[in-house]
C-alpha atoms as a PDB file:
ATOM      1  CA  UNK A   1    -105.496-128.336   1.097  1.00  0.00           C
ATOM      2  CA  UNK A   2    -103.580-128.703   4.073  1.00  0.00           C
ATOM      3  CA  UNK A   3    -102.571-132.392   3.437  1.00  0.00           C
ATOM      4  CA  UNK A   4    -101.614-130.920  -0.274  1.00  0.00           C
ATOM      5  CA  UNK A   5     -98.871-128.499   1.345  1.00  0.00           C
ATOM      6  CA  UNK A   6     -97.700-131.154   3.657  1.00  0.00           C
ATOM      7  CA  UNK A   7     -97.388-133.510   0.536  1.00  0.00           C
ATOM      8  CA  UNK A   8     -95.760-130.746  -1.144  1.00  0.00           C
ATOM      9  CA  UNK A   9     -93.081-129.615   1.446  1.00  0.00           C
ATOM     10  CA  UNK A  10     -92.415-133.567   1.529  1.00  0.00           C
ATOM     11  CA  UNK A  11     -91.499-133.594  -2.131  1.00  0.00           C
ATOM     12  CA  UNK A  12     -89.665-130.616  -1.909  1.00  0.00           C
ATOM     13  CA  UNK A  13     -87.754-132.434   0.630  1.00  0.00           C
ATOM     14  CA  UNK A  14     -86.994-136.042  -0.825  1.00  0.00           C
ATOM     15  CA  UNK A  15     -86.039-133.676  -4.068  1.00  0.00           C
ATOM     16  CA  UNK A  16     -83.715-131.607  -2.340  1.00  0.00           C
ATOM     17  CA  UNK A  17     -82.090-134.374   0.163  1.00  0.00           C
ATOM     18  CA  UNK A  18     -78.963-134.628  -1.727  1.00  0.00           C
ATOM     19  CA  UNK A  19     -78.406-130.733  -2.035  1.00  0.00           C
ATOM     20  CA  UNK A  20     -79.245-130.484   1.599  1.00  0.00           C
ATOM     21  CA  UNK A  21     -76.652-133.173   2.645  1.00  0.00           C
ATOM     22  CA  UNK A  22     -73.938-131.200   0.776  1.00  0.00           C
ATOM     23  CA  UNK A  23     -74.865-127.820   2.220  1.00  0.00           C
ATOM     24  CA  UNK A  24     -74.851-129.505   5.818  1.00  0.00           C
ATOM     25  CA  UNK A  25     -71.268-130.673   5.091  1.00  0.00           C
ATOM     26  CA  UNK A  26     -69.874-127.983   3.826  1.00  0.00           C
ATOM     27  CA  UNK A  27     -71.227-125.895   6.803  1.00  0.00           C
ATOM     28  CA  UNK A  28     -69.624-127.795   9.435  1.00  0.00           C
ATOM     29  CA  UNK A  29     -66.783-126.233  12.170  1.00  0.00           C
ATOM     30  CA  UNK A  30     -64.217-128.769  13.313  1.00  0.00           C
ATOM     31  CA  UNK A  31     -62.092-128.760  15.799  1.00  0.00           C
ATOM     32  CA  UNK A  32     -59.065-129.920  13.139  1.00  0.00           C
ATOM     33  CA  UNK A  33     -60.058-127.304  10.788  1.00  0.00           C
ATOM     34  CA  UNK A  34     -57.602-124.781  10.493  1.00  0.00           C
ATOM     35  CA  UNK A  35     -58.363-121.027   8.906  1.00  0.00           C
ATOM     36  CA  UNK A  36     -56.399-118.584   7.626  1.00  0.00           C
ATOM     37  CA  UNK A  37     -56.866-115.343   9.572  1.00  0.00           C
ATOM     38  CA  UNK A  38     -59.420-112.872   7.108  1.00  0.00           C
ATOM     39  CA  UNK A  39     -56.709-109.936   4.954  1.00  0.00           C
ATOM     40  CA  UNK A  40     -57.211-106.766   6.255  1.00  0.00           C
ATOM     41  CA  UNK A  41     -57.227-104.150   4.057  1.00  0.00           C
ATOM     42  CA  UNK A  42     -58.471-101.142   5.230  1.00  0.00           C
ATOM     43  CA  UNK A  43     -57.297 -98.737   8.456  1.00  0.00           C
ATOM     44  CA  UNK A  44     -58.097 -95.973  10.126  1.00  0.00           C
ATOM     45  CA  UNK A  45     -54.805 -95.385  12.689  1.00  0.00           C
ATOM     46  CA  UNK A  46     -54.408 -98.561  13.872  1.00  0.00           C
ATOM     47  CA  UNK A  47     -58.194-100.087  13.760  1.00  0.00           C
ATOM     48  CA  UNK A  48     -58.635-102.679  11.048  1.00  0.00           C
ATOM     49  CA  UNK A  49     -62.789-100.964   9.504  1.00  0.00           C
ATOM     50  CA  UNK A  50     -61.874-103.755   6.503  1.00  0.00           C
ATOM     51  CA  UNK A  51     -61.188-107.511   5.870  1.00  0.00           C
ATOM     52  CA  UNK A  52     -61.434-109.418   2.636  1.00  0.00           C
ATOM     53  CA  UNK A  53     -64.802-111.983   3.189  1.00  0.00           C
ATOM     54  CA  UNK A  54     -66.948-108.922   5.100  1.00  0.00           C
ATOM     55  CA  UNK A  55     -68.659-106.198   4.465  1.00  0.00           C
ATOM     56  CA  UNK A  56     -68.921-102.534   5.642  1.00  0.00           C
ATOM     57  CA  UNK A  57     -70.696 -99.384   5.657  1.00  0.00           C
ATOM     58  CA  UNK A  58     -70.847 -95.692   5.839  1.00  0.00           C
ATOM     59  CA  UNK A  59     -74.023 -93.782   6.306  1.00  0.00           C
ATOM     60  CA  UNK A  60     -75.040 -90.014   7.175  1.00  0.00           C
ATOM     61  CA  UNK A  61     -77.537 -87.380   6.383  1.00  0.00           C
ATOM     62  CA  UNK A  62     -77.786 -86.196   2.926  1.00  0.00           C
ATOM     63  CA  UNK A  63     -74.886 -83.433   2.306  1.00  0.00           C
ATOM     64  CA  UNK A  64     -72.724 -84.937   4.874  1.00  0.00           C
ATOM     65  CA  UNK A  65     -69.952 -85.806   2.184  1.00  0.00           C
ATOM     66  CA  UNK A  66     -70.469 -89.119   2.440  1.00  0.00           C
ATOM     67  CA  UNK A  67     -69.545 -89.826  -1.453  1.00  0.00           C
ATOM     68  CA  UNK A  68     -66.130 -87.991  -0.415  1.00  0.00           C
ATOM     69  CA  UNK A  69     -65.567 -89.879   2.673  1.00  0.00           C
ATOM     70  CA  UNK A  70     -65.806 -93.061   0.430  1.00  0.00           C
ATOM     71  CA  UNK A  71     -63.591 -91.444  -2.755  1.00  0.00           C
ATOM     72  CA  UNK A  72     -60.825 -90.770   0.134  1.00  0.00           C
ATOM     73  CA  UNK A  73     -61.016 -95.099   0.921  1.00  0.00           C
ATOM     74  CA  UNK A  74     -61.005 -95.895  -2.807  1.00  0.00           C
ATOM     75  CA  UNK A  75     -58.337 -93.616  -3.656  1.00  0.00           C
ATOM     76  CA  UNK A  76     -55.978 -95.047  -0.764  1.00  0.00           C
ATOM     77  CA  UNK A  77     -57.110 -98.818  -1.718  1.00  0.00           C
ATOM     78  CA  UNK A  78     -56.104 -97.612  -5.184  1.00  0.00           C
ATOM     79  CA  UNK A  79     -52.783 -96.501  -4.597  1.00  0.00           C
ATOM     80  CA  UNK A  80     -51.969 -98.456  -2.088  1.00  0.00           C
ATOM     81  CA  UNK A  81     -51.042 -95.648   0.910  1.00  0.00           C
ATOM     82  CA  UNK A  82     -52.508 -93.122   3.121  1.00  0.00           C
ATOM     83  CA  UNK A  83     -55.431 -90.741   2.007  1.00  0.00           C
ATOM     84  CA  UNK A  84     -57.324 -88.495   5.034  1.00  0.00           C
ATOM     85  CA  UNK A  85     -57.229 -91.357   7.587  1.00  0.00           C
ATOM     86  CA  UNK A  86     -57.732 -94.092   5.809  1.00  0.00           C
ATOM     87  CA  UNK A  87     -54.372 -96.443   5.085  1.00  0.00           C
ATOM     88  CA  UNK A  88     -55.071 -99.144   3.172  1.00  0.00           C
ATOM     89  CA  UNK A  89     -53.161-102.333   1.099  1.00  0.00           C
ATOM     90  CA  UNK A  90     -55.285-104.828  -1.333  1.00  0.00           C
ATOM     91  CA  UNK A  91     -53.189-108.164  -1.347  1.00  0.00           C
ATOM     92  CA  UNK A  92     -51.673-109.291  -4.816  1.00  0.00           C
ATOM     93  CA  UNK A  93     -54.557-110.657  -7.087  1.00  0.00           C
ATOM     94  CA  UNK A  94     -57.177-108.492  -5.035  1.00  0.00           C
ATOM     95  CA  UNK A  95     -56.156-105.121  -6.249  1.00  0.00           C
ATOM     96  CA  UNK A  96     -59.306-103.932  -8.751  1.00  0.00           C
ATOM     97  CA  UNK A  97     -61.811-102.475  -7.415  1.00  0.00           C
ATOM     98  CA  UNK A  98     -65.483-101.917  -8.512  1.00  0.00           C
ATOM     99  CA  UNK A  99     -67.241 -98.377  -7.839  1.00  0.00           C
ATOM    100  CA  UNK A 100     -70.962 -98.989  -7.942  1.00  0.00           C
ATOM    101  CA  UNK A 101     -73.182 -95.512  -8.243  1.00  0.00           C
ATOM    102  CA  UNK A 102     -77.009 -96.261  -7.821  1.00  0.00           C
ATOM    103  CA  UNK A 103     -78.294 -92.864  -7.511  1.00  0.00           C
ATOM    104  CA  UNK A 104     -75.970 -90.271  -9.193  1.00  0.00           C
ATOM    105  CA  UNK A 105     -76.431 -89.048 -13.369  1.00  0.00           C
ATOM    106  CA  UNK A 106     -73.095 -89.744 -15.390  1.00  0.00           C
ATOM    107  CA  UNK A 107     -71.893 -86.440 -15.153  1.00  0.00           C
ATOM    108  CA  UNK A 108     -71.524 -86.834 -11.569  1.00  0.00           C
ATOM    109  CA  UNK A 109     -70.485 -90.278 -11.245  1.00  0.00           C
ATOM    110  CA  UNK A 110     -67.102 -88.937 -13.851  1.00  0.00           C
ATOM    111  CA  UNK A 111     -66.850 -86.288 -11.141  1.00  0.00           C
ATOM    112  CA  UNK A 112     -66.465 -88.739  -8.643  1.00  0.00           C
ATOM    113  CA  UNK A 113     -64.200 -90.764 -10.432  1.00  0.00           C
ATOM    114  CA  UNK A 114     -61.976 -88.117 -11.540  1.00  0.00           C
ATOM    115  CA  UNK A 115     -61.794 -86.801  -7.579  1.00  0.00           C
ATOM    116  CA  UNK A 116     -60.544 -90.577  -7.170  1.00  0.00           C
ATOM    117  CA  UNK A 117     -58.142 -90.780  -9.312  1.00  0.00           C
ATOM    118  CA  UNK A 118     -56.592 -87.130  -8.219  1.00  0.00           C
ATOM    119  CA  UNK A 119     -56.690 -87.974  -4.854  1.00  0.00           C
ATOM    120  CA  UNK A 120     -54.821 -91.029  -5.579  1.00  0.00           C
ATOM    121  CA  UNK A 121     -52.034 -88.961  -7.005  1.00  0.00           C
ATOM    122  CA  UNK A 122     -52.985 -91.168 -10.561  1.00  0.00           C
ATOM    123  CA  UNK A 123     -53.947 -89.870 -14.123  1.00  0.00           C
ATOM    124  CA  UNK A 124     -57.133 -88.354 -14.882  1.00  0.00           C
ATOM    125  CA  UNK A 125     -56.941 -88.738 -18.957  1.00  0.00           C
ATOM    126  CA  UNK A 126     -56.397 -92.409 -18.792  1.00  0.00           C
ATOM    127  CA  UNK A 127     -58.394 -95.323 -17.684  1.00  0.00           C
ATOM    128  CA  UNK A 128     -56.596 -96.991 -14.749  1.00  0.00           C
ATOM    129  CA  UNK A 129     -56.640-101.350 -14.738  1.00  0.00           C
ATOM    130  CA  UNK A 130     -57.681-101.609 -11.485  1.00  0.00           C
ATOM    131  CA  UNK A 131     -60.409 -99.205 -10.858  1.00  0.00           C
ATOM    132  CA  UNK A 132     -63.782-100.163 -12.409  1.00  0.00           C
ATOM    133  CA  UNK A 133     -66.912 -97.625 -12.349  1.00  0.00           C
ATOM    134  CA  UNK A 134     -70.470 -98.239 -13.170  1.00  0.00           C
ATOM    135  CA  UNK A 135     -73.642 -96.075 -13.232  1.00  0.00           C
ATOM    136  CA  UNK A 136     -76.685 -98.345 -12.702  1.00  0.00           C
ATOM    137  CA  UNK A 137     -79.413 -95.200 -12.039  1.00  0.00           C
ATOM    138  CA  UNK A 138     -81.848 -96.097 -14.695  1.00  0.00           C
ATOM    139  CA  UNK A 139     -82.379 -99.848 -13.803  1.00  0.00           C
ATOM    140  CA  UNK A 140     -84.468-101.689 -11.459  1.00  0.00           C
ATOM    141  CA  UNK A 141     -83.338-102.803  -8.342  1.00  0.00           C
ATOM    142  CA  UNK A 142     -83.315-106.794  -9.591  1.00  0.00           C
ATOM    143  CA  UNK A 143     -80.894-105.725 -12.512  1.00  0.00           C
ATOM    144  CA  UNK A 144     -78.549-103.918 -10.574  1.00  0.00           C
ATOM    145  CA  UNK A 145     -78.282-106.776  -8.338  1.00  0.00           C
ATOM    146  CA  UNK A 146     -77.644-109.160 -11.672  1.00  0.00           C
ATOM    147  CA  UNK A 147     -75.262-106.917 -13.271  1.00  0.00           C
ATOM    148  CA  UNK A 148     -73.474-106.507 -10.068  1.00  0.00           C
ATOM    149  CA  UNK A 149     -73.182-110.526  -9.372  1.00  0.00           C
ATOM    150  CA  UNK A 150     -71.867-110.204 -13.133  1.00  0.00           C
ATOM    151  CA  UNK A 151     -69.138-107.764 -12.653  1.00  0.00           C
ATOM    152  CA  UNK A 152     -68.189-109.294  -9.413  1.00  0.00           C
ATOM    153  CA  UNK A 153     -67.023-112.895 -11.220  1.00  0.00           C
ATOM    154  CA  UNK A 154     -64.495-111.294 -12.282  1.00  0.00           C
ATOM    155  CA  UNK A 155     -61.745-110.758  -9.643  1.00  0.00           C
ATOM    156  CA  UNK A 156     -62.127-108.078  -7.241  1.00  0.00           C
ATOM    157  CA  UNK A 157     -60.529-107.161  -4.219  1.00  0.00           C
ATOM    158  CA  UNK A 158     -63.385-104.096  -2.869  1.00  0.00           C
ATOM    159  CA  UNK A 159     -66.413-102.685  -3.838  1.00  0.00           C
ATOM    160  CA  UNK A 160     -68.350 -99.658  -3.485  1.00  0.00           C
ATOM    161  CA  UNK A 161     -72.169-100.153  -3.762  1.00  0.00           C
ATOM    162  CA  UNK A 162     -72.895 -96.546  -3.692  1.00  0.00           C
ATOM    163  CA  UNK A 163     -77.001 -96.528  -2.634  1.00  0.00           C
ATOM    164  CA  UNK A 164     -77.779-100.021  -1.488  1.00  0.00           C
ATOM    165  CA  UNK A 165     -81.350 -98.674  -0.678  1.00  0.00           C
ATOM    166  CA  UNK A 166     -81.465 -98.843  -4.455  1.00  0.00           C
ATOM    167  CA  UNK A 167     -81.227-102.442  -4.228  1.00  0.00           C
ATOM    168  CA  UNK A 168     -84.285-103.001  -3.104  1.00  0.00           C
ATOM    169  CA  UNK A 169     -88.183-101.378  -3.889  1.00  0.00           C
ATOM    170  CA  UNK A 170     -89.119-100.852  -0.281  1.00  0.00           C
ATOM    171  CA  UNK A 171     -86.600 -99.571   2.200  1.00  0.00           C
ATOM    172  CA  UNK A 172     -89.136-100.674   5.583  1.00  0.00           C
ATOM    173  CA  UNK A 173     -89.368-104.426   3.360  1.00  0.00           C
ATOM    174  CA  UNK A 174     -88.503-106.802   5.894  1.00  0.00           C
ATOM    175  CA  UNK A 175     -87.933-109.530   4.153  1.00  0.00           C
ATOM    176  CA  UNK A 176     -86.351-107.241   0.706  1.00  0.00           C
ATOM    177  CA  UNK A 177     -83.811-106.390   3.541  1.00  0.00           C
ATOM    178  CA  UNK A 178     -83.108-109.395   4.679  1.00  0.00           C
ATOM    179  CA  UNK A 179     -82.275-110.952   1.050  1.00  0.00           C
ATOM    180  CA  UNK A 180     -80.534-107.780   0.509  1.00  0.00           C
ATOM    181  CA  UNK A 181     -78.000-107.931   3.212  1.00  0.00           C
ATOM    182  CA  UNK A 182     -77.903-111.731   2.833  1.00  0.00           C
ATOM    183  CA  UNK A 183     -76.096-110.805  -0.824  1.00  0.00           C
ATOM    184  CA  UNK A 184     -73.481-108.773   0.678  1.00  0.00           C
ATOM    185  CA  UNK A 185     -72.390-111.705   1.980  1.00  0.00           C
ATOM    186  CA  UNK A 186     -72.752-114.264   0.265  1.00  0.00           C
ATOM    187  CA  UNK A 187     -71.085-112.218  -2.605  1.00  0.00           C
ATOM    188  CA  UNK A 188     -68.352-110.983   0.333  1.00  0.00           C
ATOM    189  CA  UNK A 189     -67.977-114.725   1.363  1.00  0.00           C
ATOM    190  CA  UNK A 190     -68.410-116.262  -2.221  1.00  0.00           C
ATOM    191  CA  UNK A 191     -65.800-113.994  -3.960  1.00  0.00           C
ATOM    192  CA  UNK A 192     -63.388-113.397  -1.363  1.00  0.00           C
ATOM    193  CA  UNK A 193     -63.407-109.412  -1.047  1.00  0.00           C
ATOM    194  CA  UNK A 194     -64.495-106.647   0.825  1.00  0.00           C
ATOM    195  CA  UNK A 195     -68.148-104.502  -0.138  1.00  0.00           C
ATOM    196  CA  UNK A 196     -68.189-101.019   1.425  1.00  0.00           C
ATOM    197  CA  UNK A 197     -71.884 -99.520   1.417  1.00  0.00           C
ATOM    198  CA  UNK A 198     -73.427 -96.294   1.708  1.00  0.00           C
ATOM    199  CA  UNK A 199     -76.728 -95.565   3.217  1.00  0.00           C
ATOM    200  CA  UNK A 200     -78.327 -92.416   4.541  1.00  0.00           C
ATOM    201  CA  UNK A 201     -79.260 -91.855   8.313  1.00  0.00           C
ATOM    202  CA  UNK A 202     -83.149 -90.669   9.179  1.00  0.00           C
ATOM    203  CA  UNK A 203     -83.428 -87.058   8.519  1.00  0.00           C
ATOM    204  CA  UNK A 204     -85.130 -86.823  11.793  1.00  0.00           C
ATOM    205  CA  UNK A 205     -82.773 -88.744  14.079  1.00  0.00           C
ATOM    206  CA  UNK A 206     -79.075 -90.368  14.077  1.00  0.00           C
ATOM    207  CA  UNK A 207     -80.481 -94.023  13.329  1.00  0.00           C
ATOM    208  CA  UNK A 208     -79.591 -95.631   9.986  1.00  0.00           C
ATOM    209  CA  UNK A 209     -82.754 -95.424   7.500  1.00  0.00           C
ATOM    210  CA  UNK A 210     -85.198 -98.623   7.440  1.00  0.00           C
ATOM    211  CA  UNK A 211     -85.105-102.175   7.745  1.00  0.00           C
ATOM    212  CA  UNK A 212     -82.388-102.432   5.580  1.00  0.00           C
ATOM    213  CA  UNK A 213     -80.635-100.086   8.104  1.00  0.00           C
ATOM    214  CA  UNK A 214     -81.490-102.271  11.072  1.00  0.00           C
ATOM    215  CA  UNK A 215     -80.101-105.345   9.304  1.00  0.00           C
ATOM    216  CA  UNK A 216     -76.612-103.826   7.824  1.00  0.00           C
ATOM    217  CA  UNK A 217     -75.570-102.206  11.139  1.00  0.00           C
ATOM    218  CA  UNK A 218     -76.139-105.885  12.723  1.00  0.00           C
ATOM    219  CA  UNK A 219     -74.482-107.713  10.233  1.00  0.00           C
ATOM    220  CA  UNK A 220     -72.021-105.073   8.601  1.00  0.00           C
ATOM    221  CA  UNK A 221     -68.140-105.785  10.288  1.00  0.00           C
ATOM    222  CA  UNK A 222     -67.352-101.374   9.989  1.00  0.00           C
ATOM    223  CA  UNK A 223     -70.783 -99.137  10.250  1.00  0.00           C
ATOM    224  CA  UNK A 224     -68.865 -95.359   9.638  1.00  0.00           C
ATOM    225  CA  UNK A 225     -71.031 -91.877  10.435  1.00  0.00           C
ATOM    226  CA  UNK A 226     -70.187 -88.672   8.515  1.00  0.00           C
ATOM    227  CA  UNK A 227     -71.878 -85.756   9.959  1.00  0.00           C
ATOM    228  CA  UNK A 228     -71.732 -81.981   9.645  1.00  0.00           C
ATOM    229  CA  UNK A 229     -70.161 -80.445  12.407  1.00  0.00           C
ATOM    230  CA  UNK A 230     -72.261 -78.409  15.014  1.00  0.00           C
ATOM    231  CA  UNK A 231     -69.688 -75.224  15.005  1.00  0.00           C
ATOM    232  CA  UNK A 232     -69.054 -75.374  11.250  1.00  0.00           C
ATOM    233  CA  UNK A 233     -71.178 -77.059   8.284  1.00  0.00           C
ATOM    234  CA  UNK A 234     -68.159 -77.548   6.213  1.00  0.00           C
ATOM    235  CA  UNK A 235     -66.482 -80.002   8.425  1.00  0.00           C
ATOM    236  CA  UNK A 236     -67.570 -82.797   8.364  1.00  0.00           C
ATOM    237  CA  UNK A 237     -66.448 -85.494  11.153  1.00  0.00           C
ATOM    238  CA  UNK A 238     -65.975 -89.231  10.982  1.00  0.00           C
ATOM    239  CA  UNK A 239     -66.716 -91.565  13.369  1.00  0.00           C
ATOM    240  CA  UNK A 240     -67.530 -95.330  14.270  1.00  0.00           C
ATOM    241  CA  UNK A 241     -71.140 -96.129  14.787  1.00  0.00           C
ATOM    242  CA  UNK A 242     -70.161 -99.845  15.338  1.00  0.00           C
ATOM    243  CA  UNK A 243     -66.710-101.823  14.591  1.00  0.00           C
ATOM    244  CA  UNK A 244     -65.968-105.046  15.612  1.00  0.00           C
ATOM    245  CA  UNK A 245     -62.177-103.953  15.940  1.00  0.00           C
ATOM    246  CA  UNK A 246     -61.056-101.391  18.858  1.00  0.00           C
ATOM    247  CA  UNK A 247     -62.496 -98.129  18.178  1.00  0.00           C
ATOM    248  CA  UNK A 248     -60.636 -95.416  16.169  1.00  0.00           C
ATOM    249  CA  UNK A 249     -60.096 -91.634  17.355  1.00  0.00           C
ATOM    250  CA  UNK A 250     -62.909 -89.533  15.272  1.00  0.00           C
ATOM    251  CA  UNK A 251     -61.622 -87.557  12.638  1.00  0.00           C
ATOM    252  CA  UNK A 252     -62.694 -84.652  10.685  1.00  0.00           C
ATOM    253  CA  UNK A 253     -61.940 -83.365   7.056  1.00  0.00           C
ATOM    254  CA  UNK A 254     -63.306 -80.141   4.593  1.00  0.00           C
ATOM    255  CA  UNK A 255     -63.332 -80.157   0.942  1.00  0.00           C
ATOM    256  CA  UNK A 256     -60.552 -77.707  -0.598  1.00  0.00           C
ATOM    257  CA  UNK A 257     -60.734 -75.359  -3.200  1.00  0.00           C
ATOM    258  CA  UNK A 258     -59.752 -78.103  -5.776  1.00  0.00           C
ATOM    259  CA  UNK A 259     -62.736 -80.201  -4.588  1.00  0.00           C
ATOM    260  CA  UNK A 260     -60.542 -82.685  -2.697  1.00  0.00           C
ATOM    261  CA  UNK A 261     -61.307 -83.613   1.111  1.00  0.00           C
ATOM    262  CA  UNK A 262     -58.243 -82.842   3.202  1.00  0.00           C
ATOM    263  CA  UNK A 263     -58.000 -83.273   6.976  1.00  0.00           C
ATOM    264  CA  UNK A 264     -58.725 -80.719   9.934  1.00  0.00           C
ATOM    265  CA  UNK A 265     -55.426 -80.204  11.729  1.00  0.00           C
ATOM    266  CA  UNK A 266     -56.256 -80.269  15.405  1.00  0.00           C
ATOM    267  CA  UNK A 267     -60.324 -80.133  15.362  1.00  0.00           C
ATOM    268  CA  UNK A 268     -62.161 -80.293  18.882  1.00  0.00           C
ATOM    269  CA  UNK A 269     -64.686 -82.670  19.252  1.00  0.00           C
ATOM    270  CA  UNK A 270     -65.953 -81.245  22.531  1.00  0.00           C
ATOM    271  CA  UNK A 271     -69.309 -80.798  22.087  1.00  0.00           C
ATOM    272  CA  UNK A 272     -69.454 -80.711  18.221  1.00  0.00           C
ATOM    273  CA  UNK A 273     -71.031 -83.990  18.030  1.00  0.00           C
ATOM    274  CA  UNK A 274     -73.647 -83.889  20.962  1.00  0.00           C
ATOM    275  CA  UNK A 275     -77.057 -82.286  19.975  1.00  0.00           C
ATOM    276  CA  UNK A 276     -78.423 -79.503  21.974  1.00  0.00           C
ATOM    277  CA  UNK A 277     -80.244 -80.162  24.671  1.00  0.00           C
ATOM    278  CA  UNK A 278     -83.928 -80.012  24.407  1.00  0.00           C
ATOM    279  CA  UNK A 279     -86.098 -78.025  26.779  1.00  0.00           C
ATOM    280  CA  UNK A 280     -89.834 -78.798  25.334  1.00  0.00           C
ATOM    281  CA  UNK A 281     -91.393 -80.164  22.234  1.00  0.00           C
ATOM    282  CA  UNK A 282     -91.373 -77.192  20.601  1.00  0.00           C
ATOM    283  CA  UNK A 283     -87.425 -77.419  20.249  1.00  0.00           C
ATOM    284  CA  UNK A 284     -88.204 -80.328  17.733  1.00  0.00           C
ATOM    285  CA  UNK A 285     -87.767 -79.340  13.570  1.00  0.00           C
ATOM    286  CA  UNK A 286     -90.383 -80.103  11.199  1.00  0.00           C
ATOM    287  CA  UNK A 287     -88.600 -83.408   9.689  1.00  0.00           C
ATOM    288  CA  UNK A 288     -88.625 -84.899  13.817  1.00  0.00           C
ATOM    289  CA  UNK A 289     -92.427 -83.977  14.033  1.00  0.00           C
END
């Protein structure tokens, strides 16, 4: 049996050689290669969070407006200037973008759309060219992947994947994690644009949920963290969890009474983000037992 798998891998192999020769070319650095420094796209101040060719994330505890946080970066991708904190410019040829809601009925995704296209100062009775949105709740996890490669053929310049733990059965899946976050970029890479993902934190800690958690915040170029604020519930504050540019001075925003996040004018982060200190185990909610 053992000689059979040898035989087999051998095969494989001798099948493959010429596939495996043109990979191994392709994948080659040299030193007389030049490369065009990656587009940025995205800013907070004056940290790049997004370049065309990566991908990114934001991720927080359920009710921490992370769907809002993400409306204010398509809106400002969409019209092309500042919304909250986010500034942000989508080269010529790179300017649709594709909103992908996993988890969310169609009554709420048009909510979220229509909170887009308000905060982007644009029409809410017409469909706009460049702004693409798709509900992909009742499908299984391989579909949505396939119907996203579909969509993503056609040119794009960023895209939401709103619930990439719905891209996969298992969220602890090792290896469903791995293939996972090996799409983002290959699709990031293959396509040229940027994917911005949202995934929740642990309810009973501050670490992003799962494998697939483990392998997006150390592969993922922006991770973001929206969290309620400790003084007041309806702030909620952004902040970097990792960013391979300089780091970015938190910010906070609130939802109006139009349903629109707007900024906090001079909000005090002293303290607001650090937990309580503990004094025994019986300081510890239900969700961290």
């Amino acid at each position: 049996m053992e000689n059979e798998k040898r035989t087999d891998r051998n095969s494989w192999a001798e099948l493959d050689e010429n596939r495996l020769s043109d990979i191994l070319t392709a994948s080659q650095i040299k030193a007389t290669d030049t490369y065009v420094t990656p587009p940025q796209i995205i800013w907070i101040d004056n940290s790049t969070i997004a370049t065309l060719g990566n991908f990114s994330a934001s991720t927080g505890k359920a009710k921490a407006k992370k769907t809002f946080n993400v409306s204010a970066i398509v809106a400002a991708s969409l019209a092309g200037r500042q919304v909250l904190n986010y500034r942000a410019h989508l080269p010529e040829g790179k300017r649709r973008i594709l909103y992908v809601d996993t988890e969310q009925s169609r009554f709420h995704c048009h909510n979220v759309l229509e909170r887009i296209l308000r905060l982007a100062g644009l029409p809410t009775t017409t469909d706009n060219e460049n702004l693409d949105f798709i509900c992909l709740r009742e499908y299984t996890p391989a579909v949505r992947i396939e119907v996203i490669d579909y969509a993503l053929r056609q040119n794009k310049g960023l895209v939401i994947i709103d619930g990439i733990r719905d891209l996969m059965l298992d969220i602890n899946s090792t290896s469903e994690s791995v293939e996972v976050i090996n799409k983002m970029m290959e699709w990031s890479s293959k396509y040229d644009l940027h994917i911005h993902c949202v995934l929740h934190l642990n309810k009973g800690d501050n670490n992003v949920r799962g494998h697939i958690g483990t392998e997006m915040s150390n592969k993922a170029e922006t991770v973001l963290v929206i969290t309620k604020s400790a003084e007041n519930p309806v702030i909620s504050e952004v902040h970097a969890l990792h960013i391979r540019e300089k780091e970015f001075k938190p910010f906070a925003f609130s939802v109006d009474d139009e349903g629109l996040p707007v900024m906090v004018d001079n909000y005090s982060f002293d303290g607001s983000v650090r937990p309580k200190a503990r004094s025994s185990f019986m300081d510890l909610s239900i969700e961290q037992h």
